[in-house]
C-alpha atoms as a PDB file:
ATOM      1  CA  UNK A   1     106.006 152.549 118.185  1.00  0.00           C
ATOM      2  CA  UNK A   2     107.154 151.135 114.825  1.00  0.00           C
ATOM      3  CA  UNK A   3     108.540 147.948 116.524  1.00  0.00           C
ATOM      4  CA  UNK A   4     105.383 147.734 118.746  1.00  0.00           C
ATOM      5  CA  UNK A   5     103.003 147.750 115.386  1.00  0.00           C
ATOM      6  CA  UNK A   6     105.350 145.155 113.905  1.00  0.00           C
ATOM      7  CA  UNK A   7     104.736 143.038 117.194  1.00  0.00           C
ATOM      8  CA  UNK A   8     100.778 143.837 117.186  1.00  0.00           C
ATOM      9  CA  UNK A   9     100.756 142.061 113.123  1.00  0.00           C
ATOM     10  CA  UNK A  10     102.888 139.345 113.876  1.00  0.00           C
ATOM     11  CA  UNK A  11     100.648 138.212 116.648  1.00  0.00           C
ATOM     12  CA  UNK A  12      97.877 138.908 114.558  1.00  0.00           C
ATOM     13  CA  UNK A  13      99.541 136.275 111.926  1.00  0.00           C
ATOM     14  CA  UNK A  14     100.042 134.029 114.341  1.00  0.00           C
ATOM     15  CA  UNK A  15      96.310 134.258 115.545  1.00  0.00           C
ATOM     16  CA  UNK A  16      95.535 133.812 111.845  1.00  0.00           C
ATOM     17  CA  UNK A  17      97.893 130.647 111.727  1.00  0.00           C
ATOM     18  CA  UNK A  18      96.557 128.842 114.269  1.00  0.00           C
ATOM     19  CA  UNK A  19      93.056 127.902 112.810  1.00  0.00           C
ATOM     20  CA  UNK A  20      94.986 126.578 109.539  1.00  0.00           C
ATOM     21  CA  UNK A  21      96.580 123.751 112.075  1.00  0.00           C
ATOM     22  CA  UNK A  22      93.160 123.375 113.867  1.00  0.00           C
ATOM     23  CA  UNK A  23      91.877 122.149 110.545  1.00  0.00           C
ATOM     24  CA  UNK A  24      93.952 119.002 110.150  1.00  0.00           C
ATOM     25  CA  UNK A  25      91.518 116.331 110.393  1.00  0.00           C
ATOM     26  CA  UNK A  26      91.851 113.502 113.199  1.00  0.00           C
ATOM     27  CA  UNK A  27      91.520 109.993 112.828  1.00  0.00           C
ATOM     28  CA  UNK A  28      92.718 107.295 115.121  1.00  0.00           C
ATOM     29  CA  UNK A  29      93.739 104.752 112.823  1.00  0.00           C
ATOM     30  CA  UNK A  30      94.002 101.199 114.611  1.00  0.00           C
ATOM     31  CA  UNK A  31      96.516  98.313 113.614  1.00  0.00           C
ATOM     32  CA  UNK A  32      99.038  95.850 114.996  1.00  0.00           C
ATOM     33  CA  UNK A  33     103.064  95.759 115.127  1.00  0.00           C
ATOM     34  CA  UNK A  34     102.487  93.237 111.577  1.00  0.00           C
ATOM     35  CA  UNK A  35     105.246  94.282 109.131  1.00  0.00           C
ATOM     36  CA  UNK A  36     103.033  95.228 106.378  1.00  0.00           C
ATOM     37  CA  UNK A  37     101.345  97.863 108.090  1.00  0.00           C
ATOM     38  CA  UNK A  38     104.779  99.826 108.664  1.00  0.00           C
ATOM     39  CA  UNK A  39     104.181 102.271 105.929  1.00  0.00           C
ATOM     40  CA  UNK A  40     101.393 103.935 107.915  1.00  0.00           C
ATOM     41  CA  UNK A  41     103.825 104.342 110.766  1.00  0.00           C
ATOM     42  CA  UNK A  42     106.200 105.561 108.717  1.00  0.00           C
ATOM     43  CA  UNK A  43     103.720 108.364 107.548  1.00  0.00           C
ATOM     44  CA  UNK A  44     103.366 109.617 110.688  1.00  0.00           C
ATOM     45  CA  UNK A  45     107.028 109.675 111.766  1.00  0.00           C
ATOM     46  CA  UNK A  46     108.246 111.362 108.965  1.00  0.00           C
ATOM     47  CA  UNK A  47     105.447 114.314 108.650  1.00  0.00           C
ATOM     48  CA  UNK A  48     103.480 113.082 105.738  1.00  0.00           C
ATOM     49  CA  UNK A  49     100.300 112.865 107.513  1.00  0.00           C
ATOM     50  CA  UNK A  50     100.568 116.045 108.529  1.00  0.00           C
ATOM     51  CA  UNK A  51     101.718 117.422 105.153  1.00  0.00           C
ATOM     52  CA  UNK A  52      98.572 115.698 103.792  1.00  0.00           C
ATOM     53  CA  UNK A  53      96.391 117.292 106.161  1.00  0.00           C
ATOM     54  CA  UNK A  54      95.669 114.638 108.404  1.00  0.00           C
ATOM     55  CA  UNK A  55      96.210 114.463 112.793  1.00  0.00           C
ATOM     56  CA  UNK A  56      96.885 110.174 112.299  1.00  0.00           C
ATOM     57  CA  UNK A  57      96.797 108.415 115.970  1.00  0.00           C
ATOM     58  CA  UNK A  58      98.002 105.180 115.639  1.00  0.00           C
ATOM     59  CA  UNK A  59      96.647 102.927 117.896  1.00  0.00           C
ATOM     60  CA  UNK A  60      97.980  99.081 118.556  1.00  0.00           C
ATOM     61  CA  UNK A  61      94.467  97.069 118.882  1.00  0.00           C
ATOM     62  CA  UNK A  62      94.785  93.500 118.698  1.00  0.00           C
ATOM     63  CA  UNK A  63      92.849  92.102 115.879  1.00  0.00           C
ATOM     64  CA  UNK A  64      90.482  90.143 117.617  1.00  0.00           C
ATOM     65  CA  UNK A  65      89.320  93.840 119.115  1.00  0.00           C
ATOM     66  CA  UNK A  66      89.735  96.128 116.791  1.00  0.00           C
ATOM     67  CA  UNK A  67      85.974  96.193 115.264  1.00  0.00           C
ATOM     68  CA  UNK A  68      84.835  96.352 118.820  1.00  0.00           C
ATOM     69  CA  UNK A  69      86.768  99.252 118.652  1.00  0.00           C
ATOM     70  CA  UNK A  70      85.393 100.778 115.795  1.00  0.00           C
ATOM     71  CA  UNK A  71      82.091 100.128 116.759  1.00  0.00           C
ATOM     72  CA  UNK A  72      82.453 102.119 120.030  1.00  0.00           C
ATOM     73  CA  UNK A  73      83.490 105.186 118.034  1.00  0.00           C
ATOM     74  CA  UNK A  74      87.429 105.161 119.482  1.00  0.00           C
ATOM     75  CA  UNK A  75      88.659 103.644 116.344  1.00  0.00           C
ATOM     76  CA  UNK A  76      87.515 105.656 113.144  1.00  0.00           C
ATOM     77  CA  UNK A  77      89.567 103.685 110.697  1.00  0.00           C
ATOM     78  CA  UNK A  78      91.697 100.316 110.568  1.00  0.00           C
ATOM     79  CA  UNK A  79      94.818  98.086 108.888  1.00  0.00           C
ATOM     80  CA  UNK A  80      93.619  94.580 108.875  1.00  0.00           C
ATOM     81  CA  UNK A  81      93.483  91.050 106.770  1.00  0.00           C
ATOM     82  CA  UNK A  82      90.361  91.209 103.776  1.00  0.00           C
ATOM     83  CA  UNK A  83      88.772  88.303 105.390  1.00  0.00           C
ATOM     84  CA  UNK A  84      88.625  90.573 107.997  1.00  0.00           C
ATOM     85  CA  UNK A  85      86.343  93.097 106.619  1.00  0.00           C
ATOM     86  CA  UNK A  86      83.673  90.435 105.748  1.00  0.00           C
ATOM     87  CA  UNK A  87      83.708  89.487 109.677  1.00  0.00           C
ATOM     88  CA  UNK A  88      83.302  92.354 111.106  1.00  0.00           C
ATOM     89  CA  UNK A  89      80.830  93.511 108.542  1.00  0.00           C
ATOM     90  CA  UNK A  90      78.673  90.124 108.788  1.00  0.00           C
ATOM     91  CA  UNK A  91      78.829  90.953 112.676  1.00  0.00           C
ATOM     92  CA  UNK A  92      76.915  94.363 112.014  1.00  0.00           C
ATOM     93  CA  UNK A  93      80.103  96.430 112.318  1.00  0.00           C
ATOM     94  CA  UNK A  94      79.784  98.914 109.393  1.00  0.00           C
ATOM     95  CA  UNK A  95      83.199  99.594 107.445  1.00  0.00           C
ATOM     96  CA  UNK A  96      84.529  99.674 104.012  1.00  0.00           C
ATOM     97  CA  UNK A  97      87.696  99.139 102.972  1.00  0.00           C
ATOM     98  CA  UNK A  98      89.333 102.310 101.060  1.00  0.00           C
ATOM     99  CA  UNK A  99      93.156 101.041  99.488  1.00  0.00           C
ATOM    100  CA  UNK A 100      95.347  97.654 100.145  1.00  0.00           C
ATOM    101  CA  UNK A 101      98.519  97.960 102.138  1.00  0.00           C
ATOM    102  CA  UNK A 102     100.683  94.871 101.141  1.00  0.00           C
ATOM    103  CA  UNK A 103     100.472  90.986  99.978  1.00  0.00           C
ATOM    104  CA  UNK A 104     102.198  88.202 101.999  1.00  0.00           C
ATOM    105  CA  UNK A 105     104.817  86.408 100.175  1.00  0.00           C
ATOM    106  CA  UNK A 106     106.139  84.157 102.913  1.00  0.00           C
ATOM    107  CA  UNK A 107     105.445  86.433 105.952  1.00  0.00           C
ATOM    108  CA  UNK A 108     102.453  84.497 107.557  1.00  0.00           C
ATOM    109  CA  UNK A 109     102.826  80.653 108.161  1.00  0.00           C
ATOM    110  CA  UNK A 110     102.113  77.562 110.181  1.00  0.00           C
ATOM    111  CA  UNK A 111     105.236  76.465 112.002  1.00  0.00           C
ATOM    112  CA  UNK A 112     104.983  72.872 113.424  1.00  0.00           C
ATOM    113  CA  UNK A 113     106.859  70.135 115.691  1.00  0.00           C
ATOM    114  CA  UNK A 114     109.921  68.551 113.326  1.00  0.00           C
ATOM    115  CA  UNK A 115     107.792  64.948 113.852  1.00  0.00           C
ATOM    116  CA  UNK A 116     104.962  66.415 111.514  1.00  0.00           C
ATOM    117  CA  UNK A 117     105.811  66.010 108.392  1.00  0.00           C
ATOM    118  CA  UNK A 118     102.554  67.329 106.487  1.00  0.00           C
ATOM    119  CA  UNK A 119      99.180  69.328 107.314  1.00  0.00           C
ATOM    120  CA  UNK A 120      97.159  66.620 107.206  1.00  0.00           C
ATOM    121  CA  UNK A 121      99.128  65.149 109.977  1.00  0.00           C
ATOM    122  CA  UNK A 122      97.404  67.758 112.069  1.00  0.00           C
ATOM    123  CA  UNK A 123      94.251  65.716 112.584  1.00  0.00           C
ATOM    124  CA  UNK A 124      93.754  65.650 116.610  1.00  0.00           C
ATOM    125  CA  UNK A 125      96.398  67.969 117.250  1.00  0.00           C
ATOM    126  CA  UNK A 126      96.768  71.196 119.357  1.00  0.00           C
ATOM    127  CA  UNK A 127      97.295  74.394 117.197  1.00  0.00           C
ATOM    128  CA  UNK A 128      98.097  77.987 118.978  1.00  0.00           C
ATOM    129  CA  UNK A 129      96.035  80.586 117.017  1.00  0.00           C
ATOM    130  CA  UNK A 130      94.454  83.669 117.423  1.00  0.00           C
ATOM    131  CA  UNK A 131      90.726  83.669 117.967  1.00  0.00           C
ATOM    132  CA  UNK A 132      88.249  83.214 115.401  1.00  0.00           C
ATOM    133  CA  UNK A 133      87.784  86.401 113.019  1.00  0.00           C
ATOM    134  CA  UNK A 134      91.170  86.709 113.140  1.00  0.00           C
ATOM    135  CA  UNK A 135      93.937  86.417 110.394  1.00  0.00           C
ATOM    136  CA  UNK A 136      95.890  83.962 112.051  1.00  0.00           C
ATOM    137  CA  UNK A 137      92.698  81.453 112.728  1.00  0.00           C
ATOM    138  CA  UNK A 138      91.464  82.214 109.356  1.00  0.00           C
ATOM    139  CA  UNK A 139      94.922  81.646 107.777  1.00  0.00           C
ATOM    140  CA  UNK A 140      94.476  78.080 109.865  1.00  0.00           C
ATOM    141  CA  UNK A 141      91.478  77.328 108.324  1.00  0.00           C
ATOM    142  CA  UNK A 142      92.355  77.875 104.934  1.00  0.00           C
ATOM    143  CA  UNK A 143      95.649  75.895 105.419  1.00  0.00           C
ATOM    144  CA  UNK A 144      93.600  72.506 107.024  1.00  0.00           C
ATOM    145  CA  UNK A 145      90.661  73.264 104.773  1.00  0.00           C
ATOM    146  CA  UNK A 146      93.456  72.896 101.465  1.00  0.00           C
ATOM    147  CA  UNK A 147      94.758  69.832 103.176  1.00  0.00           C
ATOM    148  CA  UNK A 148      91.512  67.628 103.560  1.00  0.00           C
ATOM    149  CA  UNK A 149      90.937  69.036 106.841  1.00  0.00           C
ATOM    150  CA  UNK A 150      88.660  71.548 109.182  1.00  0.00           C
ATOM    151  CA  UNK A 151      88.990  73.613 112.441  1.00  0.00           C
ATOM    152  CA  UNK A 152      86.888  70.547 113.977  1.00  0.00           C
ATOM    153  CA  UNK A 153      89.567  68.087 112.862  1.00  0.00           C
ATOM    154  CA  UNK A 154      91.756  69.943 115.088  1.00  0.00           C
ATOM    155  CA  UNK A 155      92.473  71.148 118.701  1.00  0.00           C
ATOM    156  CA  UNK A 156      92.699  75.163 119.221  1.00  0.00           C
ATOM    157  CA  UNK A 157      94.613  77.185 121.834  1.00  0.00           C
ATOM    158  CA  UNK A 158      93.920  80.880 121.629  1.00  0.00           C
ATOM    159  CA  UNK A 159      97.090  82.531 121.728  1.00  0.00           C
ATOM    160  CA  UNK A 160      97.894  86.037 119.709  1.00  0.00           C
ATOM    161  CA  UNK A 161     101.119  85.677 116.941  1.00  0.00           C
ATOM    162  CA  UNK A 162     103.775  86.900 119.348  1.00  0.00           C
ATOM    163  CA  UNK A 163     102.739  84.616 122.675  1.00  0.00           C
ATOM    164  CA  UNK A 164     102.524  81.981 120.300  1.00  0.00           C
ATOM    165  CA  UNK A 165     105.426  81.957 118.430  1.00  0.00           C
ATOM    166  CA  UNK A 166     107.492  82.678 121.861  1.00  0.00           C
ATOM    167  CA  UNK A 167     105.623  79.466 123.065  1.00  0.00           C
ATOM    168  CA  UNK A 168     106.349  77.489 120.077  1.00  0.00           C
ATOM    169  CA  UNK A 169     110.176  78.020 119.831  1.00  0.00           C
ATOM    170  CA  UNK A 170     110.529  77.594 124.061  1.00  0.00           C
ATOM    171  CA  UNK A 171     109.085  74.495 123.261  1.00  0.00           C
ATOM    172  CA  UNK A 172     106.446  74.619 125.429  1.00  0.00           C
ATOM    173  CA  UNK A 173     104.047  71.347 126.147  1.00  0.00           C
ATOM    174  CA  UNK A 174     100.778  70.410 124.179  1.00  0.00           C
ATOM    175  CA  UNK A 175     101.420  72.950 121.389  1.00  0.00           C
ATOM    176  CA  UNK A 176     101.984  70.884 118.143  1.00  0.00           C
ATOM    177  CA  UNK A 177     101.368  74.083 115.883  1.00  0.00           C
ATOM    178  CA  UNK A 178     101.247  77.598 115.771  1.00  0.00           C
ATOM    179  CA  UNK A 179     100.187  80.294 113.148  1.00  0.00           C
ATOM    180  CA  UNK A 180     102.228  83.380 113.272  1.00  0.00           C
ATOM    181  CA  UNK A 181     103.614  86.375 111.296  1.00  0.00           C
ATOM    182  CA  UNK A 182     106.276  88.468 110.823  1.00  0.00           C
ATOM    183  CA  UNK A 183     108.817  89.709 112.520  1.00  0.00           C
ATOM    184  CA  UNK A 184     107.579  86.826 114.889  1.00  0.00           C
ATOM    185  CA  UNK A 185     107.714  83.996 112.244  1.00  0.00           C
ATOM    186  CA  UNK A 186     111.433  84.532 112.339  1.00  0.00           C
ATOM    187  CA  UNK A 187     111.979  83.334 115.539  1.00  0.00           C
ATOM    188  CA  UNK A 188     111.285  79.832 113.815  1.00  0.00           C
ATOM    189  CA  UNK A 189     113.663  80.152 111.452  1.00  0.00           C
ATOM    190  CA  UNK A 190     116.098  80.508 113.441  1.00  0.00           C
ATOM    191  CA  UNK A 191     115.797  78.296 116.079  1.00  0.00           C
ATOM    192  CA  UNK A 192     114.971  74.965 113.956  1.00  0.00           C
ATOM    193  CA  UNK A 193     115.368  72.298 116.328  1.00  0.00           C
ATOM    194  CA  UNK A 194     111.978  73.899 118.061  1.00  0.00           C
ATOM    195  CA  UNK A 195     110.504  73.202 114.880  1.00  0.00           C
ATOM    196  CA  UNK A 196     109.570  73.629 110.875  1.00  0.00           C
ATOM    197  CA  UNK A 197     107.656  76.148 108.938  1.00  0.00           C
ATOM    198  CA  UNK A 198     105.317  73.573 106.856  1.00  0.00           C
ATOM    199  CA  UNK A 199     103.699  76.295 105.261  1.00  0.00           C
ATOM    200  CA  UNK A 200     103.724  80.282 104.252  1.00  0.00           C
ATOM    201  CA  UNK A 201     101.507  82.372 101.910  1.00  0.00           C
ATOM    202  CA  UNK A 202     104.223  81.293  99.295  1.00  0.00           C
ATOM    203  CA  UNK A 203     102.268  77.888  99.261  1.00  0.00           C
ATOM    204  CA  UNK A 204      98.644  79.412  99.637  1.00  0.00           C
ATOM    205  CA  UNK A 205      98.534  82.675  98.858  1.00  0.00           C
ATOM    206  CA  UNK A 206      95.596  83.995 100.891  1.00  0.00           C
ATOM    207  CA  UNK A 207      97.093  87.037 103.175  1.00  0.00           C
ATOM    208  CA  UNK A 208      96.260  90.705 101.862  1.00  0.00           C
ATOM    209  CA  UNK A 209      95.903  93.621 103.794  1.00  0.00           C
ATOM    210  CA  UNK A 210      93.538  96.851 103.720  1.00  0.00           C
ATOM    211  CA  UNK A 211      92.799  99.997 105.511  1.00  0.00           C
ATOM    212  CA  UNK A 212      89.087 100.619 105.717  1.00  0.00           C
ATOM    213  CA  UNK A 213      87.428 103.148 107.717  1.00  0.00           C
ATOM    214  CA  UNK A 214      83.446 103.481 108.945  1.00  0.00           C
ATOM    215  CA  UNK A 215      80.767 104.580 106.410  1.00  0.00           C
ATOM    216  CA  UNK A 216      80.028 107.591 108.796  1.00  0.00           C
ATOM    217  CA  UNK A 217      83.896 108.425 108.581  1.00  0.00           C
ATOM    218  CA  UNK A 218      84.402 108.215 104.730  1.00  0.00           C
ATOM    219  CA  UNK A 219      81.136 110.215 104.090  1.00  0.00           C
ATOM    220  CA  UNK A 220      82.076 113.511 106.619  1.00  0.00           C
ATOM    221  CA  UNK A 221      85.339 113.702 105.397  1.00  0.00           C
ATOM    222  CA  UNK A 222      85.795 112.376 101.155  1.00  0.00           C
ATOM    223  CA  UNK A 223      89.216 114.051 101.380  1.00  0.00           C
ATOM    224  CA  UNK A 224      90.661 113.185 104.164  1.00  0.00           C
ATOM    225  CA  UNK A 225      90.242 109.360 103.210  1.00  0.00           C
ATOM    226  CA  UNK A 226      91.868 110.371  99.938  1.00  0.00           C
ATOM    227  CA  UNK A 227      94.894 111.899 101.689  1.00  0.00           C
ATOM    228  CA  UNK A 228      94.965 108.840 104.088  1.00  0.00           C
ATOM    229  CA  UNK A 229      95.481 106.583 101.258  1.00  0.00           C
ATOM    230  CA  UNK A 230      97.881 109.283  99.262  1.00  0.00           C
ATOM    231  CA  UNK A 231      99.861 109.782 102.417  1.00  0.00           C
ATOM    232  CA  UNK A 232     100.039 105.479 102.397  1.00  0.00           C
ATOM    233  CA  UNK A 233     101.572 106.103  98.411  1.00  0.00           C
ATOM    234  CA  UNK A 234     103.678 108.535  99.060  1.00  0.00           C
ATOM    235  CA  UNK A 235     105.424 106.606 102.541  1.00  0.00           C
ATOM    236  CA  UNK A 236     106.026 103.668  99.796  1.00  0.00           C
ATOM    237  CA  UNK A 237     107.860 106.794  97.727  1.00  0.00           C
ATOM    238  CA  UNK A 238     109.631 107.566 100.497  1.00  0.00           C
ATOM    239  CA  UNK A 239     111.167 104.236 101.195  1.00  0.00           C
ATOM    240  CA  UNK A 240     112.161 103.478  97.698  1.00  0.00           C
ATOM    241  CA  UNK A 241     114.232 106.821  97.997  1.00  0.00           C
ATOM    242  CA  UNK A 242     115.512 106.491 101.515  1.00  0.00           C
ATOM    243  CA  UNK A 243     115.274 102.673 102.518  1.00  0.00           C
ATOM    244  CA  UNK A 244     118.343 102.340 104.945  1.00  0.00           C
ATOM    245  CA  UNK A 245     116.836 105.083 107.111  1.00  0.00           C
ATOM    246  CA  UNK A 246     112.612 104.288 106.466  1.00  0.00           C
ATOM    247  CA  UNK A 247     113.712 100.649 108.185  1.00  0.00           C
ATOM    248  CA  UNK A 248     115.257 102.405 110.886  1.00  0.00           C
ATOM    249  CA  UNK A 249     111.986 104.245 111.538  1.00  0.00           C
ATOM    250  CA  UNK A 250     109.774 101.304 111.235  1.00  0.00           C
ATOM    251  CA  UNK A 251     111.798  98.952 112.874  1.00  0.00           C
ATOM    252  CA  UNK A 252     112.080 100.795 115.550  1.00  0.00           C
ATOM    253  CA  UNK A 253     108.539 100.279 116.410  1.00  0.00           C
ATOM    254  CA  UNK A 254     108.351  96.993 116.520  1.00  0.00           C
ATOM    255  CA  UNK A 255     111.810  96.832 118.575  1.00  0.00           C
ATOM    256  CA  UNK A 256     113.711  95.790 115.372  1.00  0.00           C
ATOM    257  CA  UNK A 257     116.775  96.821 113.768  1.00  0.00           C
ATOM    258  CA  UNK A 258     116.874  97.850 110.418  1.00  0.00           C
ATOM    259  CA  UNK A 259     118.497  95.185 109.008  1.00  0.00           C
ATOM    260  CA  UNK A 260     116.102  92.809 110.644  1.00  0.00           C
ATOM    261  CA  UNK A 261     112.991  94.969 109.687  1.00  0.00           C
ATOM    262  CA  UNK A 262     114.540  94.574 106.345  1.00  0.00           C
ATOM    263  CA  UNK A 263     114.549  90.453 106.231  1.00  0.00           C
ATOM    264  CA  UNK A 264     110.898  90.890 107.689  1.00  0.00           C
ATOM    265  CA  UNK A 265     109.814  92.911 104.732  1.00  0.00           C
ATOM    266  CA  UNK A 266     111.585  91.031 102.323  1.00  0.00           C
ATOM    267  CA  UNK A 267     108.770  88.485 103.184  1.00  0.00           C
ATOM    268  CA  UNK A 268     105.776  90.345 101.850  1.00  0.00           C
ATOM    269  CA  UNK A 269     105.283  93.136  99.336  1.00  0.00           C
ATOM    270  CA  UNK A 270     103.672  96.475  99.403  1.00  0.00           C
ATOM    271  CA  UNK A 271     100.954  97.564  97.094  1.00  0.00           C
ATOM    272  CA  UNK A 272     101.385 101.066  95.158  1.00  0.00           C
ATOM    273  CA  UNK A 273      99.094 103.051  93.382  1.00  0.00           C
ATOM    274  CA  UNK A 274      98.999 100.819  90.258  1.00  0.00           C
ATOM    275  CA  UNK A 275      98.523  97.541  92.169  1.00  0.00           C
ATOM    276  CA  UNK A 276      95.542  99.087  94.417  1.00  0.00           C
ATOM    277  CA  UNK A 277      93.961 100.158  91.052  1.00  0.00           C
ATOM    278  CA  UNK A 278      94.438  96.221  89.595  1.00  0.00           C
ATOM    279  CA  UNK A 279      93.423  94.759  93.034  1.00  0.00           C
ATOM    280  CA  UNK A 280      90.478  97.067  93.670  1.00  0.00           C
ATOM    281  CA  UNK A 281      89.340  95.931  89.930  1.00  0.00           C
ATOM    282  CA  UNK A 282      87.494  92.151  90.734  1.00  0.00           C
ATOM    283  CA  UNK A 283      90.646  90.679  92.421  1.00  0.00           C
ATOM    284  CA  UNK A 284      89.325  91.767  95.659  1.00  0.00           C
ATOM    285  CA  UNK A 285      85.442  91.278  95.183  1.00  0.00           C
ATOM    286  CA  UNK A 286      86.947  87.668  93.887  1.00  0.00           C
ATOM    287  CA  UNK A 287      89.160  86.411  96.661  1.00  0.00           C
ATOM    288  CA  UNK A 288      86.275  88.442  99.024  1.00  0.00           C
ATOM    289  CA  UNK A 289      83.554  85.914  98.043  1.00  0.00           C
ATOM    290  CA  UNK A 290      85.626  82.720  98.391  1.00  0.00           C
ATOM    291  CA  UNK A 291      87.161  83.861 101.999  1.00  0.00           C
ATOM    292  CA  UNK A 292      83.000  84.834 103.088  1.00  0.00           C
ATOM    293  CA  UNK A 293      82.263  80.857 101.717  1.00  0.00           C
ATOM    294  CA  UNK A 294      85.280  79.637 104.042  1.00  0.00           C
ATOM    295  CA  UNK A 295      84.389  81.508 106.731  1.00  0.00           C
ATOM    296  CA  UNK A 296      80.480  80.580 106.855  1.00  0.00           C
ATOM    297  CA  UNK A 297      81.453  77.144 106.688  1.00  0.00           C
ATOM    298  CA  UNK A 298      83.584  77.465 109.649  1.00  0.00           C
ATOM    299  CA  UNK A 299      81.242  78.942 111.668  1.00  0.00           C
ATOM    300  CA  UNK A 300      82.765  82.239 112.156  1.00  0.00           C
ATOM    301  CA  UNK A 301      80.004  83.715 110.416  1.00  0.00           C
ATOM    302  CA  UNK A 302      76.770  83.335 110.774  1.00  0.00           C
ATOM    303  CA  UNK A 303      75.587  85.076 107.405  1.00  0.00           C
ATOM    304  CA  UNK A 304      78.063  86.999 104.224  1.00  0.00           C
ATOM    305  CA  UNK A 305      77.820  90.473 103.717  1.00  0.00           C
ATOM    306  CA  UNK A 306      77.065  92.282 100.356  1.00  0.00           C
ATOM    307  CA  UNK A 307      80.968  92.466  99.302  1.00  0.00           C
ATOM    308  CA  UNK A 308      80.237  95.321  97.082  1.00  0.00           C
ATOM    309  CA  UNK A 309      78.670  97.522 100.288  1.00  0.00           C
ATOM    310  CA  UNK A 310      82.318  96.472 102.105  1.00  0.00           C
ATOM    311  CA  UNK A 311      84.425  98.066  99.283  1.00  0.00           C
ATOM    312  CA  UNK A 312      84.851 101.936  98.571  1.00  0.00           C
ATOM    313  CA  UNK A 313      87.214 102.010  95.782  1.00  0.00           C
ATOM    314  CA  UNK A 314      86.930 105.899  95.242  1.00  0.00           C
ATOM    315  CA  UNK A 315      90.122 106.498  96.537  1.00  0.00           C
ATOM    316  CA  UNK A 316      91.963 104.288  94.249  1.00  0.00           C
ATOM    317  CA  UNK A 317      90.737 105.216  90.807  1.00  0.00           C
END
């Protein structure tokens, strides 16, 4: 009888138990295999998410579709380029970007044929890039538009950063450029008779990531964006106490090795909670409203956005 009580409260505990899981809130978070979102994966692999509160899906949406995405409700929040946020915002997609991820030092470049010897050699030529509202086409842009030039000076070829570095290096006809990122820059460097990297975000510094989420998101649930963005801080934690084995993990996802993960990331740098707080303080709003001037010259928008109603920097104070 004793035993059988004992078994009656534990299976009342557990009944009790179960709506404390059911109360982890789900997101589905969408990004790309780009080495500066790696922290977020790490999050999830190692329990922090979960820790924090949070049921994270990661989803791999390529850039180009990700606001489409987010628009149709499957998508609640994303990792993507500032620039970014301004597109999809002047296209009537609604999101606002909560903390910044990482800075490219190096990681995303043009790579071009050893004959060119400078951008503005590019005039007439075929470049592989990502479509428009993308960070590889905008990165393009701002590289030609530094150099004299424009995206109508130039021939495009939509290809995403992996096709297009795997095209570049197998030396594939008509392509005279590509724009690329890590790990897939790499490939470039080391295979050099397919070609040169003329230029990284060590030479224009223009590449800065952020994970935003929709209006309707961020106002139903004002701490779960908080944890999303603590659970970010705390994966950065976890690799400057365990880095051998957090490269494992998010190598792995991208079909890396550590050690390669490793040169990848040694290409870019990721932003902690003092950085956000600096960045989230007029750098952004700054860098925002010359990127929105770029991009409306281009043509890839047809009107800029408010930046202030694109930024919720609540999380960061």
């Amino acid at each position: 009888m004793k035993n059988g009580l004992v078994a009656a409260a534990a299976a009342a505990l557990t009944m009790l138990a179960t709506p404390a899981s059911a109360q982890e809130t789900k997101l589905v978070l969408g990004l790309s295999g780009w080495t500066g979102f790696a922290p977020l994966t790490l999050a999830k692999e190692t329990g922090i998410f979960k820790k924090n509160g949070l049921d994270v899906s990661l989803k791999k949406v390529p850039q180009k579709d990700r606001h489409l995405a987010m628009a149709s409700g499957d998508l609640q929040c994303a990792a993507t380029t500032v620039e970014t946020w301004v597109v999809w915002n002047a296209a009537g997609v609604a999101s606002k970007q909560l903390f910044q991820l990482d800075k490219s030092y190096g990681a995303d470049g043009m790579v071009v044929r050893n004959d060119i010897k400078k951008i503005s050699d590019l005039k007439g030529k075929t470049i592989a890039a990502s479509a428009p509202g993308t960070a590889p086409y905008f990165t393009m842009a701002w590289f030609l538009n530094k150099n004299g030039l424009s995206v109508k000076d130039v021939k495009v070829v939509n290809m995403e950063p992996n096709p297009a570095a795997q095209a570049f290096v197998s030396g594939q006809s008509g392509i005279d450029a590509a724009l690329t990122y890590e790990p897939y820059l790499s490939l470039v460097r080391d295979k050099p008779e397919a070609g040169h990297i003329i230029a990284t975000t060590l030479d224009y510094p223009m590449i800065m990531d952020t994970v935003g989420c929709t209006p309707k998101f961020i106002e139903a649930n004002p701490a779960a964006v908080k944890a999303l963005a603590e659970s970010y801080f705390q994966a950065l934690d976890y690799i400057a106490a365990n880095k051998e084995k957090a490269y494992e993990i998010m190598g792995a996802d991208v079909k890396q090795s550590g050690e390669q993960f490793g040169k990848s990331a040694a290409f870019l740098r990721w932003q902690g909670r003092e950085e956000n707080r600096k960045f989230f303080a007029g750098e952004l709003q700054a860098f925002s409203k010359e990127a929105a001037d770029l991009l409306l010259s281009a043509g890839i928008i047809k009107n800029i956005p408010l930046i202030d109603s694109i930024i919720d920097d609540s999380v960061v104070k």
